[in-house]
Protein backbone atom coordinates (compact mmCIF):
# COMPACT_ATOMS: atom_id res chain seq x y z
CA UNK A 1 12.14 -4.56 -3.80
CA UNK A 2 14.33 -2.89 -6.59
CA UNK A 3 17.68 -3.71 -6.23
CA UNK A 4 19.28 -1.15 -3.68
CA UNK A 5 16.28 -0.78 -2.26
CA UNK A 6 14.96 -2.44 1.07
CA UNK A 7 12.64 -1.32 3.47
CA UNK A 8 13.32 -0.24 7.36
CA UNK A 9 12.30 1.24 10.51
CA UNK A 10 12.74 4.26 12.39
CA UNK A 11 12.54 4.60 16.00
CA UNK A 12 12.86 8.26 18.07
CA UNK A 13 14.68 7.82 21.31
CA UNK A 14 15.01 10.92 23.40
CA UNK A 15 18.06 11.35 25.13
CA UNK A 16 20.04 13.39 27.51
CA UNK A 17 21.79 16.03 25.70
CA UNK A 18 25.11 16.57 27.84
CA UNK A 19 28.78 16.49 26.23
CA UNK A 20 29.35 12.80 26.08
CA UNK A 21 26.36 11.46 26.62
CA UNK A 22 26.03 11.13 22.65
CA UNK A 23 29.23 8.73 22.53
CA UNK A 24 28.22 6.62 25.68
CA UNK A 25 24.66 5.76 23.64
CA UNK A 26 26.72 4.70 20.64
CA UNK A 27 29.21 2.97 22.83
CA UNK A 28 26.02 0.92 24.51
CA UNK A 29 24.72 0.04 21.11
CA UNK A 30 28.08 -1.56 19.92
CA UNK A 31 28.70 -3.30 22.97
CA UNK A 32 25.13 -4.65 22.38
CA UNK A 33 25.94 -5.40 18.97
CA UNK A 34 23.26 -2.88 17.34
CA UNK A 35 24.08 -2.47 14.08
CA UNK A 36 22.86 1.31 12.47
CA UNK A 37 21.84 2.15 8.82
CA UNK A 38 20.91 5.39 9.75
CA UNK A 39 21.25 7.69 12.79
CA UNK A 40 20.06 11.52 12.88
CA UNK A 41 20.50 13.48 16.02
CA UNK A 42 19.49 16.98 17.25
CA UNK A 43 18.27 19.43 19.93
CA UNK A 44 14.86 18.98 21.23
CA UNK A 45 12.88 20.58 24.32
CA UNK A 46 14.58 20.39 27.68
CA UNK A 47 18.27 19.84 27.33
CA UNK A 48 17.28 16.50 25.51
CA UNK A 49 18.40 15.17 21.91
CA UNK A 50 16.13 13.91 19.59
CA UNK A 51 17.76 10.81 18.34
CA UNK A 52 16.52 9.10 14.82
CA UNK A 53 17.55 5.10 15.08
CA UNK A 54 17.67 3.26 11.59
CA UNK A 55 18.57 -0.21 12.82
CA UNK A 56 19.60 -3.66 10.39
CA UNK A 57 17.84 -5.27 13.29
CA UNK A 58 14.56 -3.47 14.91
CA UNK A 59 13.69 -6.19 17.07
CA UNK A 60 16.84 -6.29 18.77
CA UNK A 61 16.83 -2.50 19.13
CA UNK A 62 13.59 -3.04 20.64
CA UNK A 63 14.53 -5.63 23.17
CA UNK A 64 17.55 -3.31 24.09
CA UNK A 65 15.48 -0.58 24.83
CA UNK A 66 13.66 -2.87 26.96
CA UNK A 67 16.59 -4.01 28.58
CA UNK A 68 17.85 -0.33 29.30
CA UNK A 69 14.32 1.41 30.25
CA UNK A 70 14.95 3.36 26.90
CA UNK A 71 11.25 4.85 25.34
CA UNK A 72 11.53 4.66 21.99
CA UNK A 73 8.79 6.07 19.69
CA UNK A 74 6.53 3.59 17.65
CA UNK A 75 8.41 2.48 15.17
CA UNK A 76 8.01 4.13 11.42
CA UNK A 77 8.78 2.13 8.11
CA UNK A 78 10.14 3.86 5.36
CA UNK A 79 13.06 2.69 2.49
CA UNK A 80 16.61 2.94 2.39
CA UNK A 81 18.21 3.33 -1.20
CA UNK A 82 22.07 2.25 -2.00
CA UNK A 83 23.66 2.75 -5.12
CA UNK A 84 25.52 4.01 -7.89
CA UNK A 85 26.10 8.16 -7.00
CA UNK A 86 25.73 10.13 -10.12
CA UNK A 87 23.70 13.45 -11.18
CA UNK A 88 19.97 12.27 -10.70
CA UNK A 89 20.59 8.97 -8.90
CA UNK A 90 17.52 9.69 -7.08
CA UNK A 91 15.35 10.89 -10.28
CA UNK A 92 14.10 7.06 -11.03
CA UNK A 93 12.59 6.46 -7.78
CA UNK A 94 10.98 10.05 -7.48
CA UNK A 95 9.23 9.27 -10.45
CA UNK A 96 7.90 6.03 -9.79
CA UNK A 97 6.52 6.64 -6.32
CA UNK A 98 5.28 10.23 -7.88
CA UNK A 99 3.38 8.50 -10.87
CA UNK A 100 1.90 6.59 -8.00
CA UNK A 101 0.72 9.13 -6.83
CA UNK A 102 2.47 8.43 -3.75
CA UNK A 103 4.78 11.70 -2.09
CA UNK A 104 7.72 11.67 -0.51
CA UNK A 105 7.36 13.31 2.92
CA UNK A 106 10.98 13.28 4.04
CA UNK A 107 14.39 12.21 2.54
CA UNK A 108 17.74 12.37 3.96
CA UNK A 109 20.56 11.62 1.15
CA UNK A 110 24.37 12.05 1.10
CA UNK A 111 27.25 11.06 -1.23
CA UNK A 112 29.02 7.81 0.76
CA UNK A 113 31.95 8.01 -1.52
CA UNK A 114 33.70 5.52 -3.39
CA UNK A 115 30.95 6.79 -6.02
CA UNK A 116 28.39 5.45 -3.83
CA UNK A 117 24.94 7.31 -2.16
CA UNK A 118 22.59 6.21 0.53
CA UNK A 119 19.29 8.01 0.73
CA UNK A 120 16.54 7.33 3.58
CA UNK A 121 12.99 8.31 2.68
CA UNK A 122 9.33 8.07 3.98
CA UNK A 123 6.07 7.98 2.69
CA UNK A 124 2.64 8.22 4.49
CA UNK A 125 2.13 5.11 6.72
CA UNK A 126 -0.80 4.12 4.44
CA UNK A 127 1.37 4.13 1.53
CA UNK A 128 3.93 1.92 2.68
CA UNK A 129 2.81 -1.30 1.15
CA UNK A 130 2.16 0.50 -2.53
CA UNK A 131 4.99 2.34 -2.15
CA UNK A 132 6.37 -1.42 -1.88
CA UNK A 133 4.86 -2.52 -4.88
CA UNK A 134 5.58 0.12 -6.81
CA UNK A 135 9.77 -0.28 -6.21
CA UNK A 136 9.51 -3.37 -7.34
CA UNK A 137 9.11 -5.57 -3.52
CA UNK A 138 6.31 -7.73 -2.70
């Protein structure tokens, strides 16, 4: 993979969506050591949240869920890209996978400061290995 550029997983966990309830599921995963990349979290049907896991560590994730009862969603591969944050830090990569042929179908990017950006981005499951190949993994 390019450098600042690795590949990851996604899981969907739906969860109660009560005031607090939010910080007690973060509080479980740091007890449990859980270390997130990523996290997105919204409203979804029936007073539950919609909560996006990017884990370092999927398997443990998964054997926490296990451990808890938790139903997470298959999980999803897509890429997470670190680096330099600049005007058009995200151009390069665009490009490449768009050359490909290969699109995009969801990206999530913010400035991290300290001149630093993080962007998480997916690609249709069967262009996950190309997509590989074509930043530069193996």
């Amino acid at each position: 993979m390019a450098k600042g550029i690795r590949r990851v997983n996604k899981y969907v966990l739906h969860h109660r969506d009560k005031p607090g309830d939010g910080s007690h599921l973060l509080k479980t995963l740091k007890k449990h050591g859980i270390n997130l990349l990523a996290l997105t979290a919204f409203p979804a049907a029936s007073g539950t949240s919609q909560v996006e896991l990017i884990p370092e560590d999927a398997a443990w994730l998964e054997a926490l869920a296990k451990q808890f009862g938790w139903r997470l969603s298959k999980k999803r591969t897509g890429f997470l890209a670190q680096g330099k944050d600049r005007a058009g830090a995200l151009v390069k990569l665009a490009e490449r996978l768009g050359t490909a042929g290969i699109n995009i179908t969801q990206i999530d990017a913010i400035a991290a400061g300290a001149e630093r950006y993080g962007a998480v981005f997916w690609v249709r499951p069967k262009d996950v290995e190309r997509a590989t190949l074509v930043l530069g993994g193996r």
